[in-house]
PDB file of N, CA and C in Angstrom:
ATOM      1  N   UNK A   1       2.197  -3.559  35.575  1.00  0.00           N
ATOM      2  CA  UNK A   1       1.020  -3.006  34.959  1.00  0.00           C
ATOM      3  C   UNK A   1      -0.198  -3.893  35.212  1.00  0.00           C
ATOM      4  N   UNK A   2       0.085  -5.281  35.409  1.00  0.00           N
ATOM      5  CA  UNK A   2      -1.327  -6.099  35.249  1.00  0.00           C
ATOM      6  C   UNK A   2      -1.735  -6.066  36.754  1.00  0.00           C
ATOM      7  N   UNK A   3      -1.279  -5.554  37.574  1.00  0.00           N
ATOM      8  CA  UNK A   3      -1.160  -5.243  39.120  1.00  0.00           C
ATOM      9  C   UNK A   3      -2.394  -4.550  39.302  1.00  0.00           C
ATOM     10  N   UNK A   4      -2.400  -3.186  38.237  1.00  0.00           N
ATOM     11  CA  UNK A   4      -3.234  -2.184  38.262  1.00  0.00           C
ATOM     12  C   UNK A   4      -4.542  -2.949  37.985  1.00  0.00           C
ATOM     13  N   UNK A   5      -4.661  -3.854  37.018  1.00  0.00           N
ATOM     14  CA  UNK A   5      -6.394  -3.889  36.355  1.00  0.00           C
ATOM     15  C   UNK A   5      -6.774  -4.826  37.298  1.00  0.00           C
ATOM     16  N   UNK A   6      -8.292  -4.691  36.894  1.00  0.00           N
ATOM     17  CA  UNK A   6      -9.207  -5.433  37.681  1.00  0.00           C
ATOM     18  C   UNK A   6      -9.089  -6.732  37.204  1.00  0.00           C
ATOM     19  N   UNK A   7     -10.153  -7.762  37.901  1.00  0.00           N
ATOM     20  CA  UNK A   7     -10.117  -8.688  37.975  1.00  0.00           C
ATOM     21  C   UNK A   7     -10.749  -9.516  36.450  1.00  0.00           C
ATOM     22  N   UNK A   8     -11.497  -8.573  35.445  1.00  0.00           N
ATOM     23  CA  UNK A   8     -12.089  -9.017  34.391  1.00  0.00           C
ATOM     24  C   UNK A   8     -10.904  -8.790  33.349  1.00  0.00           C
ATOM     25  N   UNK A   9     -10.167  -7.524  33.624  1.00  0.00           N
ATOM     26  CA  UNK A   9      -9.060  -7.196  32.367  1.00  0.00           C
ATOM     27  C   UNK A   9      -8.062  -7.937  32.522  1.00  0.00           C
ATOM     28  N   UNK A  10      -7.702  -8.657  33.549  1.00  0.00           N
ATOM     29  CA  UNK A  10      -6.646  -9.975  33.751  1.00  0.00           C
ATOM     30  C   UNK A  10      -7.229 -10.979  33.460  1.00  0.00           C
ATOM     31  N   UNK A  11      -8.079 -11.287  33.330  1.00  0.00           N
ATOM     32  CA  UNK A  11      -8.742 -12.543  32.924  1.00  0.00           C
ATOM     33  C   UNK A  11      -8.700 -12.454  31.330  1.00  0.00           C
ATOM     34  N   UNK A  12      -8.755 -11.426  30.541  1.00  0.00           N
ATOM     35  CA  UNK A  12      -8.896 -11.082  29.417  1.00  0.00           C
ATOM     36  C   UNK A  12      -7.396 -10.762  28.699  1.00  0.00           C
ATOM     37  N   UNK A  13      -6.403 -10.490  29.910  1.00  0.00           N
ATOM     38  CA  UNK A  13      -5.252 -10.688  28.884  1.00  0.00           C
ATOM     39  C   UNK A  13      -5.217 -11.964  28.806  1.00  0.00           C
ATOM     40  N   UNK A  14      -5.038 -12.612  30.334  1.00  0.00           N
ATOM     41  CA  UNK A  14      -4.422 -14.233  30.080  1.00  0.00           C
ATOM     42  C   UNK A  14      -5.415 -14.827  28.928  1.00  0.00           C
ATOM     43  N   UNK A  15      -6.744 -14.732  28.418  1.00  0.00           N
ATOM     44  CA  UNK A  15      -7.200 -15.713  27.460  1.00  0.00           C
ATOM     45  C   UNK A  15      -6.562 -15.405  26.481  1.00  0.00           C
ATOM     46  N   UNK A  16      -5.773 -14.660  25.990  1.00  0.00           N
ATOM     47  CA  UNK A  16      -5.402 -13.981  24.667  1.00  0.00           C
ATOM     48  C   UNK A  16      -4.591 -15.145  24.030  1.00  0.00           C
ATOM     49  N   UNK A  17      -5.579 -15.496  22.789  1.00  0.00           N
ATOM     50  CA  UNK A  17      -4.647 -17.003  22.029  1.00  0.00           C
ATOM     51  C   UNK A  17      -3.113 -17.211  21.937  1.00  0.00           C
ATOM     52  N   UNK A  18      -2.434 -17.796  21.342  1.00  0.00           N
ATOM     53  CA  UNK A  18      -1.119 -18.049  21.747  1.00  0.00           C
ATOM     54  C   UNK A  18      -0.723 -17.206  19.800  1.00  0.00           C
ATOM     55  N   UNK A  19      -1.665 -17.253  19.052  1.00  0.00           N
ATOM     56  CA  UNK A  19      -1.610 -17.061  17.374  1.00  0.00           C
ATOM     57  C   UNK A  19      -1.571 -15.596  17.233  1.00  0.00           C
ATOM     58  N   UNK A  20      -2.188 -14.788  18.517  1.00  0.00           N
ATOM     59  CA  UNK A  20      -2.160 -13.018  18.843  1.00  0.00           C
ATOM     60  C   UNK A  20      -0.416 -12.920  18.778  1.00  0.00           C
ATOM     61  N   UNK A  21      -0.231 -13.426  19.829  1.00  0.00           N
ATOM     62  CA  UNK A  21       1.190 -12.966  19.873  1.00  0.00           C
ATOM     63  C   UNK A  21       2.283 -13.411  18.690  1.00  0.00           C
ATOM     64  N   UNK A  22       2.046 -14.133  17.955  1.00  0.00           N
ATOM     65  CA  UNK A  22       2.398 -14.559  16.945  1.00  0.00           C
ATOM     66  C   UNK A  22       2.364 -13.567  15.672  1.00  0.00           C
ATOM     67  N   UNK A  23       1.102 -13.025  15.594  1.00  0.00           N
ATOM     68  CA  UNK A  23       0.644 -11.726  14.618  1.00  0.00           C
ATOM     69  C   UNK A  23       1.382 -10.741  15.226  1.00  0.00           C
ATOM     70  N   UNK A  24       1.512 -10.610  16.431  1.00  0.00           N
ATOM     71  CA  UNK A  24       2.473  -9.054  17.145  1.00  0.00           C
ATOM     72  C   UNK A  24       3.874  -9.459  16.544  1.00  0.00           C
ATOM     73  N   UNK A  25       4.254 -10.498  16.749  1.00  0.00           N
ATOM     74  CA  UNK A  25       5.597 -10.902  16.457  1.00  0.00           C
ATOM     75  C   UNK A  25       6.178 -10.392  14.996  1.00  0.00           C
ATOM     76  N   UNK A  26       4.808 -10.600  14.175  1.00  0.00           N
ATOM     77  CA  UNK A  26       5.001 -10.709  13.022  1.00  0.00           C
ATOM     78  C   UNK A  26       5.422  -9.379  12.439  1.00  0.00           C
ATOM     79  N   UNK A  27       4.475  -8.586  13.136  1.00  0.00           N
ATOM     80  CA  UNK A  27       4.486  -6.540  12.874  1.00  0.00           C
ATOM     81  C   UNK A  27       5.016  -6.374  12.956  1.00  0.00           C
ATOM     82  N   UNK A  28       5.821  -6.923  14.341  1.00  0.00           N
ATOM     83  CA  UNK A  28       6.618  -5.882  14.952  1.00  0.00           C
ATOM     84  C   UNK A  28       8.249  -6.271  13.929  1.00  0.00           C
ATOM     85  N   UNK A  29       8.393  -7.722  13.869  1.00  0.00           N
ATOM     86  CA  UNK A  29      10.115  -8.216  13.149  1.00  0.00           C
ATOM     87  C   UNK A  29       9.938  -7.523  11.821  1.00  0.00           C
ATOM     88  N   UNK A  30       8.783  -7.212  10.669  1.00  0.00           N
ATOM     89  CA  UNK A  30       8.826  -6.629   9.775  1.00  0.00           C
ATOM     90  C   UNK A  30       8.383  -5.417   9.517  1.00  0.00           C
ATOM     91  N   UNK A  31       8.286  -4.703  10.602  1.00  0.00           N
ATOM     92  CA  UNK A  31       8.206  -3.447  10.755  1.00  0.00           C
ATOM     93  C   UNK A  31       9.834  -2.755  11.112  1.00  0.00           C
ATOM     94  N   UNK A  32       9.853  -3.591  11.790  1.00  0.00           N
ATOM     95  CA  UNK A  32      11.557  -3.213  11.855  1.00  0.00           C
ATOM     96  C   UNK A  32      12.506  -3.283  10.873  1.00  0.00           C
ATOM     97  N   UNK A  33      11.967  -4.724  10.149  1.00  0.00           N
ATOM     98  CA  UNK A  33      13.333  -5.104   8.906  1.00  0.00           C
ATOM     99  C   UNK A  33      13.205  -3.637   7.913  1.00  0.00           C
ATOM    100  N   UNK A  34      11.597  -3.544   7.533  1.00  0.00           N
ATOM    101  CA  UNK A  34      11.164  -2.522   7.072  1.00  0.00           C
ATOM    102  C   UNK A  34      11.791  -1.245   6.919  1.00  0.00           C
ATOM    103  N   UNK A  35      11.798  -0.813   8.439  1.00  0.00           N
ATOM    104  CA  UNK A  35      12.318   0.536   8.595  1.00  0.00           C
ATOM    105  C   UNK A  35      14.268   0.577   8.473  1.00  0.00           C
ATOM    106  N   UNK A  36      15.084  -1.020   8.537  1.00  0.00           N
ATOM    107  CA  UNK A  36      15.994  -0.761   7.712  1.00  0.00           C
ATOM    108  C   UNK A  36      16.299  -0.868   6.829  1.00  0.00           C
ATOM    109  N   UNK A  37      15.500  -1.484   6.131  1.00  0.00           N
ATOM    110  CA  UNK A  37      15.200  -1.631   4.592  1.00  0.00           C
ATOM    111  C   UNK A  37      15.315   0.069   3.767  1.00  0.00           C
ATOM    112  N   UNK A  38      14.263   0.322   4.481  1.00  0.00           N
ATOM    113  CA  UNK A  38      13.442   1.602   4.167  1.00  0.00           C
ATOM    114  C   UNK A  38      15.388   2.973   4.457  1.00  0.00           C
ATOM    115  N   UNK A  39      15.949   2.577   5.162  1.00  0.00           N
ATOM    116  CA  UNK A  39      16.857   3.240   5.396  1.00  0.00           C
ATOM    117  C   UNK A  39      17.937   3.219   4.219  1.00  0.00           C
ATOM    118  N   UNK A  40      17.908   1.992   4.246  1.00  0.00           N
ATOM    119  CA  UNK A  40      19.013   1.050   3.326  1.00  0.00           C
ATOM    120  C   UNK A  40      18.522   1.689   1.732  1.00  0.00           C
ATOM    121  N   UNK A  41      17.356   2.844   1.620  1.00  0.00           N
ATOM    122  CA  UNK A  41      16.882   2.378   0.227  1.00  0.00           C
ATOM    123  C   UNK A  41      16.700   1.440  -0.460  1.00  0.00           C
ATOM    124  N   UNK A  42      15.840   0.601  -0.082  1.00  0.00           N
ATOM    125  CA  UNK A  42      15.654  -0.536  -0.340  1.00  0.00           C
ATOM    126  C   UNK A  42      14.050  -1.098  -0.924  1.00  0.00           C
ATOM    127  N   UNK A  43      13.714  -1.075  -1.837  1.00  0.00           N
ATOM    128  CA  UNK A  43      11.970  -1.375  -2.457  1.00  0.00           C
ATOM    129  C   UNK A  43      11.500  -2.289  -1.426  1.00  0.00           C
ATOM    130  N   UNK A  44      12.691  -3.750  -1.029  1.00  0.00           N
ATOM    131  CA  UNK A  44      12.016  -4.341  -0.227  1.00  0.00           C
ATOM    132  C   UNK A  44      11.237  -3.944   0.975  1.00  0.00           C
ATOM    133  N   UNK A  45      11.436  -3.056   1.191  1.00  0.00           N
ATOM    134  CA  UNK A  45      10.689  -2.104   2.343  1.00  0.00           C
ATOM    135  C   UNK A  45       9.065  -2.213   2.601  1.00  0.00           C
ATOM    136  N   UNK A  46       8.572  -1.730   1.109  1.00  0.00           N
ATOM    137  CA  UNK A  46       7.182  -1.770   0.737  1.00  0.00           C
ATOM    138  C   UNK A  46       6.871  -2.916   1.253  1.00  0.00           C
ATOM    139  N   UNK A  47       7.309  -4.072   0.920  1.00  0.00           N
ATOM    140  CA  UNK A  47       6.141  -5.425   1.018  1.00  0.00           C
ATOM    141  C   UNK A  47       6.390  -5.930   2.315  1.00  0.00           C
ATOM    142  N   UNK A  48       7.393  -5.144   2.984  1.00  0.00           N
ATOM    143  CA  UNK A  48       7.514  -5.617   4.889  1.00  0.00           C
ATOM    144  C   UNK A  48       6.752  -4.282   5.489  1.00  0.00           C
ATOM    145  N   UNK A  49       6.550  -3.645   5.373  1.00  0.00           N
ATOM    146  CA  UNK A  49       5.862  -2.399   5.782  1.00  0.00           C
ATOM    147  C   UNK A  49       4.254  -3.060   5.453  1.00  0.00           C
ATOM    148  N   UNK A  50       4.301  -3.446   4.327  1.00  0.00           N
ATOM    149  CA  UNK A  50       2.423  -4.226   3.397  1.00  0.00           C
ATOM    150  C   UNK A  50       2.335  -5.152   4.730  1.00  0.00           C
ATOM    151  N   UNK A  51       3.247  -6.329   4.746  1.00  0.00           N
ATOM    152  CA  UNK A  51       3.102  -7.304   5.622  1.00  0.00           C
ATOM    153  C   UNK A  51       2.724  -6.878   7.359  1.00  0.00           C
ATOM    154  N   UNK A  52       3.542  -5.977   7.523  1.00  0.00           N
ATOM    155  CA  UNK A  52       2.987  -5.282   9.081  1.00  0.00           C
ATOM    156  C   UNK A  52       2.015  -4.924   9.446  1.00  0.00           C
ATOM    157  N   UNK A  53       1.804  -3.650   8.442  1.00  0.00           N
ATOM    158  CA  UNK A  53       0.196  -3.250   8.378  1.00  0.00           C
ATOM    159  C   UNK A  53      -0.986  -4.384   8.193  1.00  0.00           C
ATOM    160  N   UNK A  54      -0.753  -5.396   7.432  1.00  0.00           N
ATOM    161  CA  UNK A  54      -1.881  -6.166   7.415  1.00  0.00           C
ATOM    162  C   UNK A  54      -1.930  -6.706   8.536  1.00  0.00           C
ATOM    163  N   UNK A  55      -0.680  -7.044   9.179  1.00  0.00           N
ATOM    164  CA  UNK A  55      -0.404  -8.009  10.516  1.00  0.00           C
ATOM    165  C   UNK A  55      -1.227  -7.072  11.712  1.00  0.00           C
ATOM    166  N   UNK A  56      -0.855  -5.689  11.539  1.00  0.00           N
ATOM    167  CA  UNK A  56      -1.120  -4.742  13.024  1.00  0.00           C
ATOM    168  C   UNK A  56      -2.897  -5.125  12.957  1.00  0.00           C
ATOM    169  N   UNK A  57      -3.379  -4.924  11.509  1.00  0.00           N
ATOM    170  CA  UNK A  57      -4.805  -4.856  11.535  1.00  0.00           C
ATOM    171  C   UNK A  57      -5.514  -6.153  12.179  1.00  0.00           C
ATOM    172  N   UNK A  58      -4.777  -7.173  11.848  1.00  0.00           N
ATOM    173  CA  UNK A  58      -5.263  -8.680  12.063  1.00  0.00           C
ATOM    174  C   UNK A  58      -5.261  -8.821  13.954  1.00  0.00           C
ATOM    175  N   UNK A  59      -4.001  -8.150  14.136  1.00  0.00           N
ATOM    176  CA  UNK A  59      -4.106  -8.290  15.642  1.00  0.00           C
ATOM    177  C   UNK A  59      -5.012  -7.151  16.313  1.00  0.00           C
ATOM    178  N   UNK A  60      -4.691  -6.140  15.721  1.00  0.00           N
ATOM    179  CA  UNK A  60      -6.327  -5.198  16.706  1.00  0.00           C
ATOM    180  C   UNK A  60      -7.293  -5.088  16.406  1.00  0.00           C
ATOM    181  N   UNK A  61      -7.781  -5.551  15.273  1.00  0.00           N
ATOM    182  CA  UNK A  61      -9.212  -6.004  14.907  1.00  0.00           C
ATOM    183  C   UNK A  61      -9.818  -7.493  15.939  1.00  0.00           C
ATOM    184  N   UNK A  62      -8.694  -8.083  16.192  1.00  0.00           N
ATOM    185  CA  UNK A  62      -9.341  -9.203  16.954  1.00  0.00           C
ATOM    186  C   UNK A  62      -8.813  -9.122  18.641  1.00  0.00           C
ATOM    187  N   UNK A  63      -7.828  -8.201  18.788  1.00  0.00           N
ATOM    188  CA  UNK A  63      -7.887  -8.123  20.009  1.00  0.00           C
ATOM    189  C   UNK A  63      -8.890  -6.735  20.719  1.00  0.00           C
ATOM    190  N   UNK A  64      -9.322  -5.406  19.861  1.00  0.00           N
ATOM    191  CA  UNK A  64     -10.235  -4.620  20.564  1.00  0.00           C
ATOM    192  C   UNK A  64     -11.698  -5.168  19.932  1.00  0.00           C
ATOM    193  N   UNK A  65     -11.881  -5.720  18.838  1.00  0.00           N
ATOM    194  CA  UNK A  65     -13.153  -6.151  18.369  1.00  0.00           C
ATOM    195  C   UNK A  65     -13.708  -7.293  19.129  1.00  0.00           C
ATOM    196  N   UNK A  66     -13.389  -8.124  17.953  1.00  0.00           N
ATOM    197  CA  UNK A  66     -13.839  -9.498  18.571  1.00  0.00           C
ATOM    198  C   UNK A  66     -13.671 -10.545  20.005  1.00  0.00           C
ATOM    199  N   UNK A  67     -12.369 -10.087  20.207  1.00  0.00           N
ATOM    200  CA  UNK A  67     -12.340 -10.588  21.796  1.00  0.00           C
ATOM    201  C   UNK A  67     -12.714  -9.805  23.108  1.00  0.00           C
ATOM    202  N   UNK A  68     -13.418  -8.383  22.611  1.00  0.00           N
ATOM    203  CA  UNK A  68     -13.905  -7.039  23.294  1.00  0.00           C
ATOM    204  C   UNK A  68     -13.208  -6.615  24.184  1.00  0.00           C
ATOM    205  N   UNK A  69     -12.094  -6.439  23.544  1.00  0.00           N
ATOM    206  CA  UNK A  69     -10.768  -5.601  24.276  1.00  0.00           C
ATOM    207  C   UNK A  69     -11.443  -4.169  24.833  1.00  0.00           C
ATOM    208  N   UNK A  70     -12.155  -3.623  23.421  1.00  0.00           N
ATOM    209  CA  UNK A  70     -12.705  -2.095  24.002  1.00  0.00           C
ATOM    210  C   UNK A  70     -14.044  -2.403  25.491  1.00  0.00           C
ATOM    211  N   UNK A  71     -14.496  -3.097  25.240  1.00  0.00           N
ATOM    212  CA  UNK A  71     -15.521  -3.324  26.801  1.00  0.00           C
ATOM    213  C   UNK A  71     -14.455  -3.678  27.648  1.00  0.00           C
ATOM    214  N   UNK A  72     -13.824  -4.286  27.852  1.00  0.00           N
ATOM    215  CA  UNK A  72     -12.879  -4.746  28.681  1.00  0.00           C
ATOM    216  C   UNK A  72     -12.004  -3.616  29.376  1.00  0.00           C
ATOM    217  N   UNK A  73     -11.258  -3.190  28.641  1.00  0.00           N
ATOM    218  CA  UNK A  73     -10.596  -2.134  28.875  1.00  0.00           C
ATOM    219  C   UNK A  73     -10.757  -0.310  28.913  1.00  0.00           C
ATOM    220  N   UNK A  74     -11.981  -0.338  27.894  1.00  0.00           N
ATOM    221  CA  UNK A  74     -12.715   1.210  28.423  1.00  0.00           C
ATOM    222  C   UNK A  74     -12.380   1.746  27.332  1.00  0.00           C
ATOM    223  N   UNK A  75     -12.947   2.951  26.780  1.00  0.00           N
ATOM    224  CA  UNK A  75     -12.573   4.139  25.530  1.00  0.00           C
ATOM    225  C   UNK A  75     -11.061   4.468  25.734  1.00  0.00           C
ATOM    226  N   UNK A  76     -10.535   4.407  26.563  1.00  0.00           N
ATOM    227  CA  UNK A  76      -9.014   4.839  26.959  1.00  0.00           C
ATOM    228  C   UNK A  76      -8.216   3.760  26.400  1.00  0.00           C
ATOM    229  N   UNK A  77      -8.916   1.943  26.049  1.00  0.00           N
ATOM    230  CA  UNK A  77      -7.917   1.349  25.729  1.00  0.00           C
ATOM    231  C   UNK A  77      -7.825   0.829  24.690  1.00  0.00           C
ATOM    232  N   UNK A  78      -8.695   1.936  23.361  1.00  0.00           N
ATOM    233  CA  UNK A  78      -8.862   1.974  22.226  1.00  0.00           C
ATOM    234  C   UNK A  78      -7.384   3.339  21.697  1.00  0.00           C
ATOM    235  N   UNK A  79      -6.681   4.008  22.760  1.00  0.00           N
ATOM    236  CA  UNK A  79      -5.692   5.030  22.659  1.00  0.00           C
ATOM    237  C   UNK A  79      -4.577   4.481  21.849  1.00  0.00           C
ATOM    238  N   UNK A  80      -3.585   3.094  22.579  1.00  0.00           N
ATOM    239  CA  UNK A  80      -2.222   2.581  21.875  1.00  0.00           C
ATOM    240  C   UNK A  80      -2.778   2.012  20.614  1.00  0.00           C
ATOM    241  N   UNK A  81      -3.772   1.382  20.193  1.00  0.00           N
ATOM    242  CA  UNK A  81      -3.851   0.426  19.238  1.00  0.00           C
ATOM    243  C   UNK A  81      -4.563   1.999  17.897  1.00  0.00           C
ATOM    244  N   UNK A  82      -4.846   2.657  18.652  1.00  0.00           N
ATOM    245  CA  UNK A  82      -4.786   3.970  17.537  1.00  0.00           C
ATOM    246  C   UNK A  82      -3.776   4.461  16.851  1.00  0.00           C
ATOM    247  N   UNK A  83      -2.831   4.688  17.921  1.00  0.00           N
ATOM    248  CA  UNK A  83      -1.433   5.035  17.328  1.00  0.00           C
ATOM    249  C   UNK A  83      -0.867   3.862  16.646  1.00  0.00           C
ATOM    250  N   UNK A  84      -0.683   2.145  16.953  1.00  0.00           N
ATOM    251  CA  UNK A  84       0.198   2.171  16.140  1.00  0.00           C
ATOM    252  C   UNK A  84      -0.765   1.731  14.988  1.00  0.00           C
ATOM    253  N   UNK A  85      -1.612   1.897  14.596  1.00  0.00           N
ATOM    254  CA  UNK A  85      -2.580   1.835  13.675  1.00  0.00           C
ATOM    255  C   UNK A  85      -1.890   2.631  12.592  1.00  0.00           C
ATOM    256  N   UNK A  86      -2.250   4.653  13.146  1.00  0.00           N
ATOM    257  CA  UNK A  86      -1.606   5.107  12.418  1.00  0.00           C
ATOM    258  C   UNK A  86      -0.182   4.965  12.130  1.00  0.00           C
ATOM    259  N   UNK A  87       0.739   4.632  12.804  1.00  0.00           N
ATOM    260  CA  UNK A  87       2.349   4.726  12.456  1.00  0.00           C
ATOM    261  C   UNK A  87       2.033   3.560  11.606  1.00  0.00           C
ATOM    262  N   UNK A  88       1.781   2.657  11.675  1.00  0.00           N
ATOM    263  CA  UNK A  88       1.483   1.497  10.632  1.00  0.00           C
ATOM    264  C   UNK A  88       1.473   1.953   9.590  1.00  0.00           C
ATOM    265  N   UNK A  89       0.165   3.006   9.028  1.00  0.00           N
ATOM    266  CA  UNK A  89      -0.071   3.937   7.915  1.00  0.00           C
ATOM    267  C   UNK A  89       1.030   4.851   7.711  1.00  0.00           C
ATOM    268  N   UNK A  90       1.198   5.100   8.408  1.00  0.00           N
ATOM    269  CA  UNK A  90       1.855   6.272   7.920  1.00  0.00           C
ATOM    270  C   UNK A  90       3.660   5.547   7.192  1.00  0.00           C
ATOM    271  N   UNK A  91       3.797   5.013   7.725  1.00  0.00           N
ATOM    272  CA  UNK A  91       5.275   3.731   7.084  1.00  0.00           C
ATOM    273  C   UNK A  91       4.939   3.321   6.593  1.00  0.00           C
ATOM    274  N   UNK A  92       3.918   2.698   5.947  1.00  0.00           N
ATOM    275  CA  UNK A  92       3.667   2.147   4.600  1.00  0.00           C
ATOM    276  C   UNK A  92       3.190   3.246   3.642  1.00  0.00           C
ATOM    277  N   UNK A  93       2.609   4.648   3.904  1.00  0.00           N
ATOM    278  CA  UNK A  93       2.640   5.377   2.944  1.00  0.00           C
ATOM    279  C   UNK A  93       3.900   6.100   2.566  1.00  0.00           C
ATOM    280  N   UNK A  94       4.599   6.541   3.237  1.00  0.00           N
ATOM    281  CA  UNK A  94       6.032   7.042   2.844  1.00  0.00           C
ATOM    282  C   UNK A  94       6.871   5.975   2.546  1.00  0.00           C
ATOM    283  N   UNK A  95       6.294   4.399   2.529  1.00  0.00           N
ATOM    284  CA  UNK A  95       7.891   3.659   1.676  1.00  0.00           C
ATOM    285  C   UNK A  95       7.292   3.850   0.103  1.00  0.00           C
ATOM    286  N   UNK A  96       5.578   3.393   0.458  1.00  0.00           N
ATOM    287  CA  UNK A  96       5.189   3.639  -1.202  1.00  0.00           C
ATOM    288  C   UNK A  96       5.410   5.057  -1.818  1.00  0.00           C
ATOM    289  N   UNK A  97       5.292   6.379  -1.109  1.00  0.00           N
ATOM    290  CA  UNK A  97       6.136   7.460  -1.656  1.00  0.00           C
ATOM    291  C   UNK A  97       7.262   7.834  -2.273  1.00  0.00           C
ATOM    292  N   UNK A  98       8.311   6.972  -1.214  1.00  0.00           N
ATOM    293  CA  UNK A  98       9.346   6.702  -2.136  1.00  0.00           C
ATOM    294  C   UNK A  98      10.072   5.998  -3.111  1.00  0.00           C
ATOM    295  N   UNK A  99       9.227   4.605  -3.220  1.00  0.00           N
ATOM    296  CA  UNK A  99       8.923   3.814  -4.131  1.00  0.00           C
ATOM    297  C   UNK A  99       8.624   4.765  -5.390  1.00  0.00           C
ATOM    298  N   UNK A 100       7.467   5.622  -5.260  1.00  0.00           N
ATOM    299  CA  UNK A 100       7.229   6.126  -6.612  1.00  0.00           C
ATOM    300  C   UNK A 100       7.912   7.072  -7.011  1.00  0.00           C
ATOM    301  N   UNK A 101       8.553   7.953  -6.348  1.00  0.00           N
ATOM    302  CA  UNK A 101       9.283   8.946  -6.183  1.00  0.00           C
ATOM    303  C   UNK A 101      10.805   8.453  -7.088  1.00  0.00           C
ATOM    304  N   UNK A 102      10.872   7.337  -6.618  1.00  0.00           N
ATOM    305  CA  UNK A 102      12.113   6.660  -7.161  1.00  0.00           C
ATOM    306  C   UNK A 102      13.510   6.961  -6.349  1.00  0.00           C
ATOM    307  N   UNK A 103      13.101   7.039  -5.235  1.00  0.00           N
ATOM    308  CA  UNK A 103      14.029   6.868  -3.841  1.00  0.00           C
ATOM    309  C   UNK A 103      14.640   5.670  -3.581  1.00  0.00           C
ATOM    310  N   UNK A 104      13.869   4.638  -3.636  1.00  0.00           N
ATOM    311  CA  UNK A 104      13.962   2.741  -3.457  1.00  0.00           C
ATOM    312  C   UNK A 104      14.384   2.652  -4.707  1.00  0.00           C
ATOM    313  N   UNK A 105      15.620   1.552  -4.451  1.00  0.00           N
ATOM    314  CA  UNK A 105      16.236   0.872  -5.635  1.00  0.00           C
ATOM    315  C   UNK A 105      16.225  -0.534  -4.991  1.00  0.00           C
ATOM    316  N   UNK A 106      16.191  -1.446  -6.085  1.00  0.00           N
ATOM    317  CA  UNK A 106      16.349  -2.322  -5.627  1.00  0.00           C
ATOM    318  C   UNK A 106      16.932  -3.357  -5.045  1.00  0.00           C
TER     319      UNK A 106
END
């Protein structure tokens, strides 16, 4: 894939801090525990689903914002960080659904 971009959007992954991938790391291991949590009926779900979502925001707020991922990469590479934006939302609103619902035990 990095084959394809130009010479400014490779320059712009490689600067990407070493603390980015660290925040991805973070989404992604408690987004997962999450979703077996969330399987398991499990409350703990909520606050690893809380933890992801804050994590997803921390990493694409500073990788399309502030490090100008969107100039870099074009309106097209504002597309993935949309989606998992929403799936972010949307798994943390259905664990708190079933949280209230009284689906999650503890």
């Amino acid at each position: 894939m990095i084959e394809s971009m130009t010479g400014e959007q490779k320059e712009w992954v490689r600067s990407t801090p070493r603390w980015v991938y660290v925040v991805f790391a973070i989404s992604v291991s408690t987004g997962v525990a999450g979703s077996v949590f969330l399987l398991m009926r499990k409350r703990l779900s909520v606050l690893l689903f809380t933890i992801s979502f804050a994590a997803v925001l921390i990493q694409m707020a500073y990788t399309m914002l502030i490090a100008g991922g969107l100039q870099v990469m074009g309106p097209t590479g504002a597309v993935m960080p949309t989606v998992v934006i929403t799936l972010a939302v949307v798994w943390l609103w259905f664990s708190l659904l079933s949280k209230g619902k009284g689906w999650l035990v503890s």
